[in-house]
PDB file of N, CA and C in Angstrom:
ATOM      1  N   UNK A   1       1.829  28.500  30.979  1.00  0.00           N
ATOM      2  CA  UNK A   1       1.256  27.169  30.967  1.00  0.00           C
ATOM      3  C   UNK A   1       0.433  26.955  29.703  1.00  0.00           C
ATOM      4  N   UNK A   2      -0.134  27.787  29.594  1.00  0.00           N
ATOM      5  CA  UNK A   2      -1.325  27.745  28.374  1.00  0.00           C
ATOM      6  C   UNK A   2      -0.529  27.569  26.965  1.00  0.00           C
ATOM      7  N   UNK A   3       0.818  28.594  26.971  1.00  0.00           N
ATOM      8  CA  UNK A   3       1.977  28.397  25.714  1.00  0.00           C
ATOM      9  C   UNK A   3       2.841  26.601  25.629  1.00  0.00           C
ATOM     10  N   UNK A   4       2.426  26.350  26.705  1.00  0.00           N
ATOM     11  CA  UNK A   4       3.237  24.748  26.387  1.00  0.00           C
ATOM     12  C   UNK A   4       1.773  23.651  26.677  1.00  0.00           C
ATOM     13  N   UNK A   5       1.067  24.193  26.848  1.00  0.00           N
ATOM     14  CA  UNK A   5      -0.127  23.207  26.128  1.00  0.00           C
ATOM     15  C   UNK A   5      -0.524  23.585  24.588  1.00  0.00           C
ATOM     16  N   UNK A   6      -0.598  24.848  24.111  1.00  0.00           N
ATOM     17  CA  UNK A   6      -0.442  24.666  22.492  1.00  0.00           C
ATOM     18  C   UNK A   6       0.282  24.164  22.017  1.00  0.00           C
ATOM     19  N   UNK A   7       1.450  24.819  22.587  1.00  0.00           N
ATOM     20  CA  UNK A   7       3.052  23.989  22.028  1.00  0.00           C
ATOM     21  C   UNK A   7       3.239  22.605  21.752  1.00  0.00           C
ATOM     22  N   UNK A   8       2.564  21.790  22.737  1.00  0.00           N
ATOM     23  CA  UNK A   8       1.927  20.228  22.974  1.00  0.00           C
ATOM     24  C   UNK A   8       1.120  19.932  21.682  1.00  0.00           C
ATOM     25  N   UNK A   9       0.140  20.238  21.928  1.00  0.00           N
ATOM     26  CA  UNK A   9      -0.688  20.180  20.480  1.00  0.00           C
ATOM     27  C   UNK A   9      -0.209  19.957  19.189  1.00  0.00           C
ATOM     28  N   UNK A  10       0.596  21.719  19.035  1.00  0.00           N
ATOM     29  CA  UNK A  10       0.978  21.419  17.845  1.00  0.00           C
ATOM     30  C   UNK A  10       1.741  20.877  17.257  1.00  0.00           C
ATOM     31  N   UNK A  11       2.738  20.478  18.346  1.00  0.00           N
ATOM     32  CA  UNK A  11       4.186  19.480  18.174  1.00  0.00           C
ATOM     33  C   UNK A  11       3.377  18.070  17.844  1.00  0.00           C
ATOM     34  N   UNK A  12       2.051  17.820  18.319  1.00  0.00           N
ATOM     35  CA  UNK A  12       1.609  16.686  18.350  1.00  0.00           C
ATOM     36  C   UNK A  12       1.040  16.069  16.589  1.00  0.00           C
ATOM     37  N   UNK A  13       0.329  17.472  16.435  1.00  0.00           N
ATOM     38  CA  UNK A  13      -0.027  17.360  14.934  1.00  0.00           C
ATOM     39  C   UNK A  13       0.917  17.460  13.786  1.00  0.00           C
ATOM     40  N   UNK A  14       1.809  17.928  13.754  1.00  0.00           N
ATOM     41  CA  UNK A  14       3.115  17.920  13.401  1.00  0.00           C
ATOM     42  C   UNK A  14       3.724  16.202  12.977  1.00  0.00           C
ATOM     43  N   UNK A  15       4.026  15.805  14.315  1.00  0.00           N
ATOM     44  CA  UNK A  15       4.564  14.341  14.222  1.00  0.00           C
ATOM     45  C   UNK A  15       3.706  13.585  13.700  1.00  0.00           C
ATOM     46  N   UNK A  16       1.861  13.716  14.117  1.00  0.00           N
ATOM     47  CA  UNK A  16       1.355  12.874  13.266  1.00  0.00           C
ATOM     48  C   UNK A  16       1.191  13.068  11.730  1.00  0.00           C
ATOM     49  N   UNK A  17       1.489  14.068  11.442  1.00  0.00           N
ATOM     50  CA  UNK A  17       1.214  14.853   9.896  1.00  0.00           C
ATOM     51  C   UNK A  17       2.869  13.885   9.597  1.00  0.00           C
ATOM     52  N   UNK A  18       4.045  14.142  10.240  1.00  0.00           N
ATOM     53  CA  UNK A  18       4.992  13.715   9.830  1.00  0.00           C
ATOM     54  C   UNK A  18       4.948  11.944   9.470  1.00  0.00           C
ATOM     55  N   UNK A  19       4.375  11.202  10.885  1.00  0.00           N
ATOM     56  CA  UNK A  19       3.753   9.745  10.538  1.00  0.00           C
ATOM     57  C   UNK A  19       3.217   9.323   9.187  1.00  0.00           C
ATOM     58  N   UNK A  20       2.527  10.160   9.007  1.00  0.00           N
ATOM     59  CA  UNK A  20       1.624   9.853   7.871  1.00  0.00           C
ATOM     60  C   UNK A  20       2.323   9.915   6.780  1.00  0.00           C
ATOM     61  N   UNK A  21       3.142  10.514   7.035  1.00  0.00           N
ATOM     62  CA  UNK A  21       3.241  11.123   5.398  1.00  0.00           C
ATOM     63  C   UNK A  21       5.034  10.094   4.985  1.00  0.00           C
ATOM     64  N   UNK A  22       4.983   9.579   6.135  1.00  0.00           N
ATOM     65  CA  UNK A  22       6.469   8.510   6.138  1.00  0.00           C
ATOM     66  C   UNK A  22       5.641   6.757   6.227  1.00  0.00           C
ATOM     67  N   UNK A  23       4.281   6.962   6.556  1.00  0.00           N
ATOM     68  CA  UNK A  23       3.619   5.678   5.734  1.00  0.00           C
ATOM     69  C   UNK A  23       3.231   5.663   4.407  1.00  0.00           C
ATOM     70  N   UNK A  24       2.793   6.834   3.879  1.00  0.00           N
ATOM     71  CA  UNK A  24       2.844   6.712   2.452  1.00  0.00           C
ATOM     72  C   UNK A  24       3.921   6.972   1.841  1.00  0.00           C
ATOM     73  N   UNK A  25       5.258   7.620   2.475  1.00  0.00           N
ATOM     74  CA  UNK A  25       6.219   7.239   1.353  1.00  0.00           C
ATOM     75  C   UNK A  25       6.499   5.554   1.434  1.00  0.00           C
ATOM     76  N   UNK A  26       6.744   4.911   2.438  1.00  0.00           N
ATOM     77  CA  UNK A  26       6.387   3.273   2.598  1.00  0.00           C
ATOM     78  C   UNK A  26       5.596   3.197   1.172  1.00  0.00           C
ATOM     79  N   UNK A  27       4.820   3.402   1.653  1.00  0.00           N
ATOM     80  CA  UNK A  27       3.728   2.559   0.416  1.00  0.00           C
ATOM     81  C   UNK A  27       3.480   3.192  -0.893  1.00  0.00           C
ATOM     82  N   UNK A  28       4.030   3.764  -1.072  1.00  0.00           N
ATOM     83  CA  UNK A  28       4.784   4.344  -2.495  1.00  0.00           C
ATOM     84  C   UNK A  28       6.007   3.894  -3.326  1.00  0.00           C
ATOM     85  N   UNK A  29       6.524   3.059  -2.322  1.00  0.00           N
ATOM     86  CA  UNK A  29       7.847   2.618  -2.323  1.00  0.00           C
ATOM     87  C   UNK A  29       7.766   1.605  -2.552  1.00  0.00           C
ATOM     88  N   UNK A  30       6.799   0.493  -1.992  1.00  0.00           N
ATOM     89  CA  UNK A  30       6.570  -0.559  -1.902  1.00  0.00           C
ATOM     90  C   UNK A  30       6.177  -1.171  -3.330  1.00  0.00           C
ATOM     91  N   UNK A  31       4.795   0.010  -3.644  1.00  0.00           N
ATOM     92  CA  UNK A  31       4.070  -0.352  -5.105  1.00  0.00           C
ATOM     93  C   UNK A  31       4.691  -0.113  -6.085  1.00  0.00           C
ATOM     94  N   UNK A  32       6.121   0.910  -6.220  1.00  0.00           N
ATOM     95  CA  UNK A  32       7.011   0.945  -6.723  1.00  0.00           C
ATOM     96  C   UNK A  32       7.836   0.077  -7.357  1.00  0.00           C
ATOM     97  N   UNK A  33       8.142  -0.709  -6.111  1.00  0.00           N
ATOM     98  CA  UNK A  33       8.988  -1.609  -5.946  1.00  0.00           C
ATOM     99  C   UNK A  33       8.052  -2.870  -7.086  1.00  0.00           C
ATOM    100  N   UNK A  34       7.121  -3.138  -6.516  1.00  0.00           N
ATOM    101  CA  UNK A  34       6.268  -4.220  -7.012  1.00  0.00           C
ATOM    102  C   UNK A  34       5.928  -4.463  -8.603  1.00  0.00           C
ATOM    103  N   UNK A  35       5.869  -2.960  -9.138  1.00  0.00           N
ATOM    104  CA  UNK A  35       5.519  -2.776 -10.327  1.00  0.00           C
ATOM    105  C   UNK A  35       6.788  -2.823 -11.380  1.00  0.00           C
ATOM    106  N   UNK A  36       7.964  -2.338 -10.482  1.00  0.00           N
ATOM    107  CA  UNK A  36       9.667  -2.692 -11.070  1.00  0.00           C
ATOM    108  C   UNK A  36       9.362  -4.414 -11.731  1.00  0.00           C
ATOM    109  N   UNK A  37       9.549  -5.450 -10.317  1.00  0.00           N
ATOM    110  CA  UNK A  37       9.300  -6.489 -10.445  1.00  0.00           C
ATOM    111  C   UNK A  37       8.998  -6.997 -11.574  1.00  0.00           C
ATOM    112  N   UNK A  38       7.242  -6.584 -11.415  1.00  0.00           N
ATOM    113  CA  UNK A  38       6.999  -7.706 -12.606  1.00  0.00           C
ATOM    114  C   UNK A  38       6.836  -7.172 -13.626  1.00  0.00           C
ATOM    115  N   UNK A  39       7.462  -5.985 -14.075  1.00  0.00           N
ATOM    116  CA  UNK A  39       8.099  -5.499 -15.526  1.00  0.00           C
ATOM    117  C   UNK A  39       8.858  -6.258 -15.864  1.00  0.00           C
ATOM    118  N   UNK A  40       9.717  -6.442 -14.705  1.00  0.00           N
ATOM    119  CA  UNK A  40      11.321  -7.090 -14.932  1.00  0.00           C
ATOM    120  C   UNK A  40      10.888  -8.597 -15.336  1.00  0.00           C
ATOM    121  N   UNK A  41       9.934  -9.224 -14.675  1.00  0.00           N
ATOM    122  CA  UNK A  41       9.601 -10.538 -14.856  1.00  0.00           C
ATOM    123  C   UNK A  41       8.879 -10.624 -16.025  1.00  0.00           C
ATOM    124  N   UNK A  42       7.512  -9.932 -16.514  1.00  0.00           N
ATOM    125  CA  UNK A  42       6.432 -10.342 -17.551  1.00  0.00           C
ATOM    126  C   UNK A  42       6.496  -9.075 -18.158  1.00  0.00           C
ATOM    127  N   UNK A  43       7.734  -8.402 -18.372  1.00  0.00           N
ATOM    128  CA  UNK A  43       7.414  -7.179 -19.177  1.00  0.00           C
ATOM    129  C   UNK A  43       6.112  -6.167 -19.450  1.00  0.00           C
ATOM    130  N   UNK A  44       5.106  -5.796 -20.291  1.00  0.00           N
ATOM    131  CA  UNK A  44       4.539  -4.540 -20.057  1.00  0.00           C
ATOM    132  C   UNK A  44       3.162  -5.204 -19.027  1.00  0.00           C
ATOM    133  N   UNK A  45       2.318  -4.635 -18.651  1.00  0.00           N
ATOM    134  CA  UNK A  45       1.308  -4.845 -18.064  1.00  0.00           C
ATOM    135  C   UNK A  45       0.262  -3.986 -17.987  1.00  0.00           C
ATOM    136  N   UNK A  46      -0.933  -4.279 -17.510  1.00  0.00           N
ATOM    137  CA  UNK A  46      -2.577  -3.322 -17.802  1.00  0.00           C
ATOM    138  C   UNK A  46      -1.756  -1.982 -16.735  1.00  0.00           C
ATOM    139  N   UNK A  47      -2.390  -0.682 -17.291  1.00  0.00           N
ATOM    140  CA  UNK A  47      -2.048   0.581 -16.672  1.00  0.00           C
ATOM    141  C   UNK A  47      -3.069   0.514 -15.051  1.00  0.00           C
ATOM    142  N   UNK A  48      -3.988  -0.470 -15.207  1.00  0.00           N
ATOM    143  CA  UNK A  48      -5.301  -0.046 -14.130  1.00  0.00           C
ATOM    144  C   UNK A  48      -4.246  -0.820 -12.981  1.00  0.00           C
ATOM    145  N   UNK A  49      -3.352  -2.011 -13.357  1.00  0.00           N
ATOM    146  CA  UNK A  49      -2.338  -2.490 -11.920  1.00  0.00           C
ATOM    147  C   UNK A  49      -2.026  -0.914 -11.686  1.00  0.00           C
ATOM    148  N   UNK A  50      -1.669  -0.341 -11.455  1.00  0.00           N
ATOM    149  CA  UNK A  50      -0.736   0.703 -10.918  1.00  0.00           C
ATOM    150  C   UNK A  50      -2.122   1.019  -9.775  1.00  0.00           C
ATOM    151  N   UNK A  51      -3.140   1.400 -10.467  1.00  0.00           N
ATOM    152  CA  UNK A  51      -4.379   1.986  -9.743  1.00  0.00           C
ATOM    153  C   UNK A  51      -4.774   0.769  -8.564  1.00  0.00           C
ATOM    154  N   UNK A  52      -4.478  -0.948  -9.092  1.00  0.00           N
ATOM    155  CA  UNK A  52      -5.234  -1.172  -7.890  1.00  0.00           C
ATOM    156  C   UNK A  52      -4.343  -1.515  -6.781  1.00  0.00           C
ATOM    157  N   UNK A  53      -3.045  -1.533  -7.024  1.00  0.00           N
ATOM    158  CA  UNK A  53      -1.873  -1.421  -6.011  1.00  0.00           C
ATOM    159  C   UNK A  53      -2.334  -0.322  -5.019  1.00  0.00           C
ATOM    160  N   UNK A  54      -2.293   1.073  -5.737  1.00  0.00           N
ATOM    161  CA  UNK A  54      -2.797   1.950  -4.571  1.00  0.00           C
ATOM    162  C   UNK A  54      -3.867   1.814  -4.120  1.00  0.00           C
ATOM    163  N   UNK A  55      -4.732   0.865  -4.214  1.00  0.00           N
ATOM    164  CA  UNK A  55      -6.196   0.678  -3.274  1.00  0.00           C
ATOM    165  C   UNK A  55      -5.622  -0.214  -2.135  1.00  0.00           C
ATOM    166  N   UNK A  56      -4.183  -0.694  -2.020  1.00  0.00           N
ATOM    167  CA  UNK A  56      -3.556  -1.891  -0.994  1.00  0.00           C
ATOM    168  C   UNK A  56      -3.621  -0.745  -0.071  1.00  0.00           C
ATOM    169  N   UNK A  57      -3.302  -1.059   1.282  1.00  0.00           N
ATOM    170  CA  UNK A  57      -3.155  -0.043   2.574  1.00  0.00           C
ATOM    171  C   UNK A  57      -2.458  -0.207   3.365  1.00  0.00           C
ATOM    172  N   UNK A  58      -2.091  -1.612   3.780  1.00  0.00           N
ATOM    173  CA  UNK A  58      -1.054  -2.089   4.671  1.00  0.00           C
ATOM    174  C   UNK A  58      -0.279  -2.292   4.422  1.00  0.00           C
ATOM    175  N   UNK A  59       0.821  -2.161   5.591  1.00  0.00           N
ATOM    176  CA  UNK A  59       2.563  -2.789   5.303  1.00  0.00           C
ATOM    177  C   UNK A  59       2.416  -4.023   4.962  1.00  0.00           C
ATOM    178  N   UNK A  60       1.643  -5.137   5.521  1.00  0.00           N
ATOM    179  CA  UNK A  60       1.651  -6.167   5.721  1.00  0.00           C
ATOM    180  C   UNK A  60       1.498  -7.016   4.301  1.00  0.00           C
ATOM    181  N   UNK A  61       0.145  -5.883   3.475  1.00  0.00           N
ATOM    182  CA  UNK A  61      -0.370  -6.588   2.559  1.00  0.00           C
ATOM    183  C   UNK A  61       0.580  -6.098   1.027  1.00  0.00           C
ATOM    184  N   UNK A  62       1.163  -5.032   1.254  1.00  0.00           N
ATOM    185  CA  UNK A  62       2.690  -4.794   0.148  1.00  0.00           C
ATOM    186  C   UNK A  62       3.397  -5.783   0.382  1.00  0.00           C
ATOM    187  N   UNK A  63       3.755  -5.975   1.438  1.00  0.00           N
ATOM    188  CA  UNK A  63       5.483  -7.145   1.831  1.00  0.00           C
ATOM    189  C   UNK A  63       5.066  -8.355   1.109  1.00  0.00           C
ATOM    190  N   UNK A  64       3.480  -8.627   1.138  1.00  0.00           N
ATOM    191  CA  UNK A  64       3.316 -10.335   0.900  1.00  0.00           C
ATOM    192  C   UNK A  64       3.222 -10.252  -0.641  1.00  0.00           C
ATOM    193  N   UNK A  65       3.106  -8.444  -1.254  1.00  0.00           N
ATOM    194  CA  UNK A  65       2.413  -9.119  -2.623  1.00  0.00           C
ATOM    195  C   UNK A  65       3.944  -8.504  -3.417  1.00  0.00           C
ATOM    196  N   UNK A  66       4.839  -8.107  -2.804  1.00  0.00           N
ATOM    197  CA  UNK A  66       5.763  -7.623  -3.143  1.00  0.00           C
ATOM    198  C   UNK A  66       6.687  -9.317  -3.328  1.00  0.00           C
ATOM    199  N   UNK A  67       6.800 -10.172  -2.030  1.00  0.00           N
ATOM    200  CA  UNK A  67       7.327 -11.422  -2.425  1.00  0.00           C
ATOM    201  C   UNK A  67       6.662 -12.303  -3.233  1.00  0.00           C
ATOM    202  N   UNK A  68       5.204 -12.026  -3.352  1.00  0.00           N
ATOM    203  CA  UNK A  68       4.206 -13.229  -4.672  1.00  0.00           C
ATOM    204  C   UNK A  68       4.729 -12.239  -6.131  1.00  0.00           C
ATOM    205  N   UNK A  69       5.123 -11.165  -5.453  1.00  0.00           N
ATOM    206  CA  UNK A  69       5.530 -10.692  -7.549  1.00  0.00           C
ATOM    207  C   UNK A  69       6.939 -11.295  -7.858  1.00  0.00           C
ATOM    208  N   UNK A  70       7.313 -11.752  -6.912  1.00  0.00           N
ATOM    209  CA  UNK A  70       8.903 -12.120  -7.249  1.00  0.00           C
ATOM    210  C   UNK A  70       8.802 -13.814  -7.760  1.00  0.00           C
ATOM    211  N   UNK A  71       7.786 -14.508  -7.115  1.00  0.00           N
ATOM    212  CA  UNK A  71       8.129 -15.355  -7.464  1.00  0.00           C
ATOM    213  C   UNK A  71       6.577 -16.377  -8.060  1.00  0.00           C
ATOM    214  N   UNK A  72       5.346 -15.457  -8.572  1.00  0.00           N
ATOM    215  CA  UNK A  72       3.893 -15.562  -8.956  1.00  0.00           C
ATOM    216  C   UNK A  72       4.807 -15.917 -10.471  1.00  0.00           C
ATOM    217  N   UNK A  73       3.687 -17.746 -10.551  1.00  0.00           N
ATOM    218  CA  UNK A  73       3.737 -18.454 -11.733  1.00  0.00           C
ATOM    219  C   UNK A  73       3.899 -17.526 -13.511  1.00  0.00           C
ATOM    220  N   UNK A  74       2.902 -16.331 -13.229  1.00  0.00           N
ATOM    221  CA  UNK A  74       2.511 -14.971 -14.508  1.00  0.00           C
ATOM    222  C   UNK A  74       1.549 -14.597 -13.628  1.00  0.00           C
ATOM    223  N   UNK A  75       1.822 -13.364 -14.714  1.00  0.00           N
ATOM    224  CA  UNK A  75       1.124 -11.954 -14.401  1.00  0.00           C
ATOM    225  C   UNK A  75      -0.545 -12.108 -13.784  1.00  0.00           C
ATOM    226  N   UNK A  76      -0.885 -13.246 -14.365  1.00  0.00           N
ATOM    227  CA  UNK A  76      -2.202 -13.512 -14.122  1.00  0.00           C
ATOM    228  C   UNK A  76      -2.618 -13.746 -12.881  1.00  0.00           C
ATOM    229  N   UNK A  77      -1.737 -15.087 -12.426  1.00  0.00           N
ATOM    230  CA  UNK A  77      -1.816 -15.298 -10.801  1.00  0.00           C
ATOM    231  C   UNK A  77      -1.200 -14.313  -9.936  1.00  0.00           C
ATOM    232  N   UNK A  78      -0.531 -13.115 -10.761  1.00  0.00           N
ATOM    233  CA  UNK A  78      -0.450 -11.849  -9.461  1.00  0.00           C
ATOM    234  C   UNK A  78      -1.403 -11.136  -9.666  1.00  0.00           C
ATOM    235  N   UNK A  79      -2.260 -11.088 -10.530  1.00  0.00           N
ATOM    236  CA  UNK A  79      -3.451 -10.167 -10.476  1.00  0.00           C
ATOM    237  C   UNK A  79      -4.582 -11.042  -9.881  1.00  0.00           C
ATOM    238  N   UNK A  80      -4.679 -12.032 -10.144  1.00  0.00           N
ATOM    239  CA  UNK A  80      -5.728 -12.735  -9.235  1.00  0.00           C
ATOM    240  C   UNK A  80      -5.883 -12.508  -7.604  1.00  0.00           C
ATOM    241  N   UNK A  81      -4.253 -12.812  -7.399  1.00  0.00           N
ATOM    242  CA  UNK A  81      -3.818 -12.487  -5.844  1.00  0.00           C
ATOM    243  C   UNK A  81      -4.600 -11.151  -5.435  1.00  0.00           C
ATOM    244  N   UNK A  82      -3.939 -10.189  -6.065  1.00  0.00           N
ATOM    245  CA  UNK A  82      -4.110  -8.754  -5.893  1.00  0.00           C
ATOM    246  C   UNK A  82      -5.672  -8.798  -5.590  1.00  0.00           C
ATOM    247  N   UNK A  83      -6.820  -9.052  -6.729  1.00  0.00           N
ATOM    248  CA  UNK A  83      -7.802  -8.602  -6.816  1.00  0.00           C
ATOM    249  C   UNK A  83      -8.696  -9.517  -5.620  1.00  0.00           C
ATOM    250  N   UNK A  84      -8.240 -10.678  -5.780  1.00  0.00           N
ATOM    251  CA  UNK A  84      -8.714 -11.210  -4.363  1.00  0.00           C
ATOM    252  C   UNK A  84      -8.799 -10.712  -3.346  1.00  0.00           C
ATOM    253  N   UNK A  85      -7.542 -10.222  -2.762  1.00  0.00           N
ATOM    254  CA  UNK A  85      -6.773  -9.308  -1.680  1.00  0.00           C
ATOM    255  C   UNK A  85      -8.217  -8.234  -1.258  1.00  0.00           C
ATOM    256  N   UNK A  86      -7.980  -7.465  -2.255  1.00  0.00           N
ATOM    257  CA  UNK A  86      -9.067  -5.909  -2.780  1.00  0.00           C
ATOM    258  C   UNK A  86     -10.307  -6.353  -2.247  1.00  0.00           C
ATOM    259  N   UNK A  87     -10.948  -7.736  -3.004  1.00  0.00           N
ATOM    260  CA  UNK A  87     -12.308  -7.931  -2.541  1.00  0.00           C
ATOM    261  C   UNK A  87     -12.603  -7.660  -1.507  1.00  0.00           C
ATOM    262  N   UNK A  88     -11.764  -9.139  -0.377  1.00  0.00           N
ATOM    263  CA  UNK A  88     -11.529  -9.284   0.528  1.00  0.00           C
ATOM    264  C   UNK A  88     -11.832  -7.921   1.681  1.00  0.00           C
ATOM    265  N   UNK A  89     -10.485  -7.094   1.444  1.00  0.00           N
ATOM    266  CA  UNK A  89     -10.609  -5.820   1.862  1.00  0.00           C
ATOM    267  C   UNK A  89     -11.676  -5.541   2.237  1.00  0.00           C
ATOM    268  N   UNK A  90     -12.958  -5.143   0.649  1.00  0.00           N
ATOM    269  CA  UNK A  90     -13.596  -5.118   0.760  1.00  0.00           C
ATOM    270  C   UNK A  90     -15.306  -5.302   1.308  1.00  0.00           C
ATOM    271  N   UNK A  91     -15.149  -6.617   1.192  1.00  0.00           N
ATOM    272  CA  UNK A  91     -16.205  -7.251   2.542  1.00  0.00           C
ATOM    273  C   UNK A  91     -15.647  -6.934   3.862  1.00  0.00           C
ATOM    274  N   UNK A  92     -14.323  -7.283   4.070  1.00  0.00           N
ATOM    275  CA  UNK A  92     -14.425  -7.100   5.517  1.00  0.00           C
ATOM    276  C   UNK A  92     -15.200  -5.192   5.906  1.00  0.00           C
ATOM    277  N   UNK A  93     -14.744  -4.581   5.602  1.00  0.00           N
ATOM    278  CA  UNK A  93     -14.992  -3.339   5.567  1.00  0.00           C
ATOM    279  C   UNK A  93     -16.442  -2.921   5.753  1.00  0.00           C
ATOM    280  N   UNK A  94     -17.411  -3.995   4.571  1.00  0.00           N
ATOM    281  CA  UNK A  94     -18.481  -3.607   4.401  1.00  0.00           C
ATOM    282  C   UNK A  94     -19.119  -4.402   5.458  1.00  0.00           C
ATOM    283  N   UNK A  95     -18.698  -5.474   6.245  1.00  0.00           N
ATOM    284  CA  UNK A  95     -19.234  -6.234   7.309  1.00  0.00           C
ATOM    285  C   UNK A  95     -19.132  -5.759   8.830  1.00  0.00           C
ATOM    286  N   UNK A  96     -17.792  -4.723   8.878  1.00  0.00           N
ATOM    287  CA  UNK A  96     -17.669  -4.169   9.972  1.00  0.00           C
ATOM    288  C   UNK A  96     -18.097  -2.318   9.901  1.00  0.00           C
ATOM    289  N   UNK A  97     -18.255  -1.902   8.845  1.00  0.00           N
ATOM    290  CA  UNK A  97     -19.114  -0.562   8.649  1.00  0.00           C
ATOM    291  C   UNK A  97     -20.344  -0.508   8.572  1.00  0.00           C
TER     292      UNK A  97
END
């Protein structure tokens, strides 16, 4: 009994170690994806985008900035987006911590 309650456990930490690590390939993929984009669209761009893409965290908030890079007026109004986004993030975070 005691061997299939470890067994439990560790199968458990396992899958979540496996979870995790199949949300950040997601979101590796995503910022990937994003940074393809608007090469393809506005050619070179600041090196610090790469850095504040990875401060994004959600599926939710890649998908939306992944479709504003496809079709954001320039580079400018996708970095505005972005850094807005970040603030945002940010207060909420600091209002509920």
């Amino acid at each position: 009994m005691q061997t299939e309650i470890v067994y439990t456990w560790e199968e458990d930490l396992r899958e979540e170690g496996r979870r995790i690590g199949r949300e950040e390939a997601r979101q590796e993929g995503a910022q990937e994806t994003i940074l393809n984009v608007l090469q393809r669209r506005f050619g070179t761009f600041p090196v610090a985008l790469a850095s504040a893409l990875s401060q994004v965290r959600t599926s939710q908030e890649l998908t939306d900035l992944t479709i504003f890079a496809s079709t954001a007026p320039s580079l400018e109004a996708f970095l505005d987006k972005l850094h807005s986004g970040l603030q945002h993030e940010s207060l909420t975070k600091k209002q509920t911590g």
